[in-house]
Protein backbone atom coordinates (compact mmCIF):
# COMPACT_ATOMS: atom_id res chain seq x y z
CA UNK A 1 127.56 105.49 85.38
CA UNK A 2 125.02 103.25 83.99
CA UNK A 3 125.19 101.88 80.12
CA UNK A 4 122.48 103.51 78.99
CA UNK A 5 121.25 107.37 80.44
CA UNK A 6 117.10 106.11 80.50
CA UNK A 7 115.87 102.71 80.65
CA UNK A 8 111.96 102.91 79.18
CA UNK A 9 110.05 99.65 79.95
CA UNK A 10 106.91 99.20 78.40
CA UNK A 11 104.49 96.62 80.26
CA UNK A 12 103.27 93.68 77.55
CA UNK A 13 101.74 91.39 79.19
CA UNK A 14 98.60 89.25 78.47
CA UNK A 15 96.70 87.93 81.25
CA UNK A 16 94.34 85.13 80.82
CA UNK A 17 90.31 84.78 81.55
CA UNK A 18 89.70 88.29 80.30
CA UNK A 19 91.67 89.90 83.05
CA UNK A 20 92.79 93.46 82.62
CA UNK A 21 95.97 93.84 81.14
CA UNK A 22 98.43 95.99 78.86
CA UNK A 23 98.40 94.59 76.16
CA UNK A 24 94.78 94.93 75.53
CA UNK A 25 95.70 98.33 74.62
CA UNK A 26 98.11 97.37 71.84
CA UNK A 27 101.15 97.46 74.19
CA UNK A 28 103.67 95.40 71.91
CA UNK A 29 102.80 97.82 68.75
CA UNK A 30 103.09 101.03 70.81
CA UNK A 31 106.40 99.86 72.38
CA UNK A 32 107.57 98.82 68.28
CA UNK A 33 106.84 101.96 67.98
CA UNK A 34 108.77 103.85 70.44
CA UNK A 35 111.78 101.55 69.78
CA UNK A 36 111.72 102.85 66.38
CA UNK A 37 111.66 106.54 66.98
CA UNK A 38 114.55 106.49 69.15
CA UNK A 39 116.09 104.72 66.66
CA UNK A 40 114.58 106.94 63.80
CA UNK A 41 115.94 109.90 66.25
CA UNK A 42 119.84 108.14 67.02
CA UNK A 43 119.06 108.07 70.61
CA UNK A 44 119.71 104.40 70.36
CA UNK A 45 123.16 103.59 71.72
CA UNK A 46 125.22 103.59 74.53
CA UNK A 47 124.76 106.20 76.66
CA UNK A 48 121.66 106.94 75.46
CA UNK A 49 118.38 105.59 75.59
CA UNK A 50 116.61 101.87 75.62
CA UNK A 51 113.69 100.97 74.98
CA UNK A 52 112.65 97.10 76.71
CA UNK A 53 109.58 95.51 76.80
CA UNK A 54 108.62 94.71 80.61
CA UNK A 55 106.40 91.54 81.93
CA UNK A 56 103.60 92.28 84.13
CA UNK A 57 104.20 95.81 86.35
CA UNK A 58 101.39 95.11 88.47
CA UNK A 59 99.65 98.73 87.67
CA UNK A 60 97.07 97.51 85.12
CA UNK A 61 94.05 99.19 86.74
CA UNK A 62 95.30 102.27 85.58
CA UNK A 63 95.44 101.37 81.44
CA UNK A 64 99.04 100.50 79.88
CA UNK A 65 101.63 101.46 81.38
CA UNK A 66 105.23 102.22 80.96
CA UNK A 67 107.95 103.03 83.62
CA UNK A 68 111.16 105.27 82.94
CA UNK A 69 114.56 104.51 85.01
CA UNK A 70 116.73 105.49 86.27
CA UNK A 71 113.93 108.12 86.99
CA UNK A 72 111.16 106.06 88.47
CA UNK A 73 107.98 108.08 87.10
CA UNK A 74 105.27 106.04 85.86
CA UNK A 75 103.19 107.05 82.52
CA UNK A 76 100.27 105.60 81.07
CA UNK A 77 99.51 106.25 76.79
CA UNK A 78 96.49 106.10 74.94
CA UNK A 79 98.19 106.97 71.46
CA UNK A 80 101.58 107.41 69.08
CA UNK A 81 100.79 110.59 70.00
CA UNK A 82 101.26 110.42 73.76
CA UNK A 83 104.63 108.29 73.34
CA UNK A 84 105.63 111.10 70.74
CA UNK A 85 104.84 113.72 73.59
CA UNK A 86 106.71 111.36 75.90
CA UNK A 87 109.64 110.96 74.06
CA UNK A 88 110.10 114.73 73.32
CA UNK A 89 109.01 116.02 76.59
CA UNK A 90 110.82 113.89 79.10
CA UNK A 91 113.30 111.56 77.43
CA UNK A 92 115.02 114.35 75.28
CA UNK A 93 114.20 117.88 76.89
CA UNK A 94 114.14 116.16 80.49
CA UNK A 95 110.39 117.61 81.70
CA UNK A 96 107.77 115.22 82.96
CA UNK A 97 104.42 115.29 81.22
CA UNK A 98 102.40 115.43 84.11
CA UNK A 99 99.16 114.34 82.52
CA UNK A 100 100.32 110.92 81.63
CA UNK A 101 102.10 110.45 84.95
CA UNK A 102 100.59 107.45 87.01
């Protein structure tokens, strides 16, 4: 059994020369974010969920982009909103929210 049920990483990575990347999309305030609703929520602890911040994932032609283990689906997030949706959806009620899948 692994330490923590879900593993969320959240891709925050700045490339150089105007290259497309994550955190043009205000990756390391949307991850702050999500870090403190599951803590806001207790879901914070062992055996629970964890909420990382990820280098590059090598998917950012298709906007930010975060990746859920030990699951392996792929979301991308334009809003609070979407990581709310996230959150509730698939890392407490365990359904995939198919339109943000990547």
């Amino acid at each position: 059994m692994s330490y923590y049920r879900q593993h969320v990483f959240f891709c925050v990575n700045q490339r150089e020369a105007g290259a497309q990347c994550c955190n043009d999309h205000s990756a390391q305030e949307i991850r702050d974010y999500a870090k403190n609703r599951i803590k806001k929520l207790n879901l914070d602890h062992k055996g629970k969920i964890r909420i990382n911040m990820a280098g590059c994932l090598d998917r950012c032609s298709e906007g930010p982009v975060i990746v859920v283990y030990p699951d392996e689906v792929w979301y991308t997030y334009v809003d609070k909103e979407d990581i709310d949706e996230i959150i509730e959806e698939h890392l407490i009620n365990g359904r995939i929210v198919d339109r943000l899948r990547i």
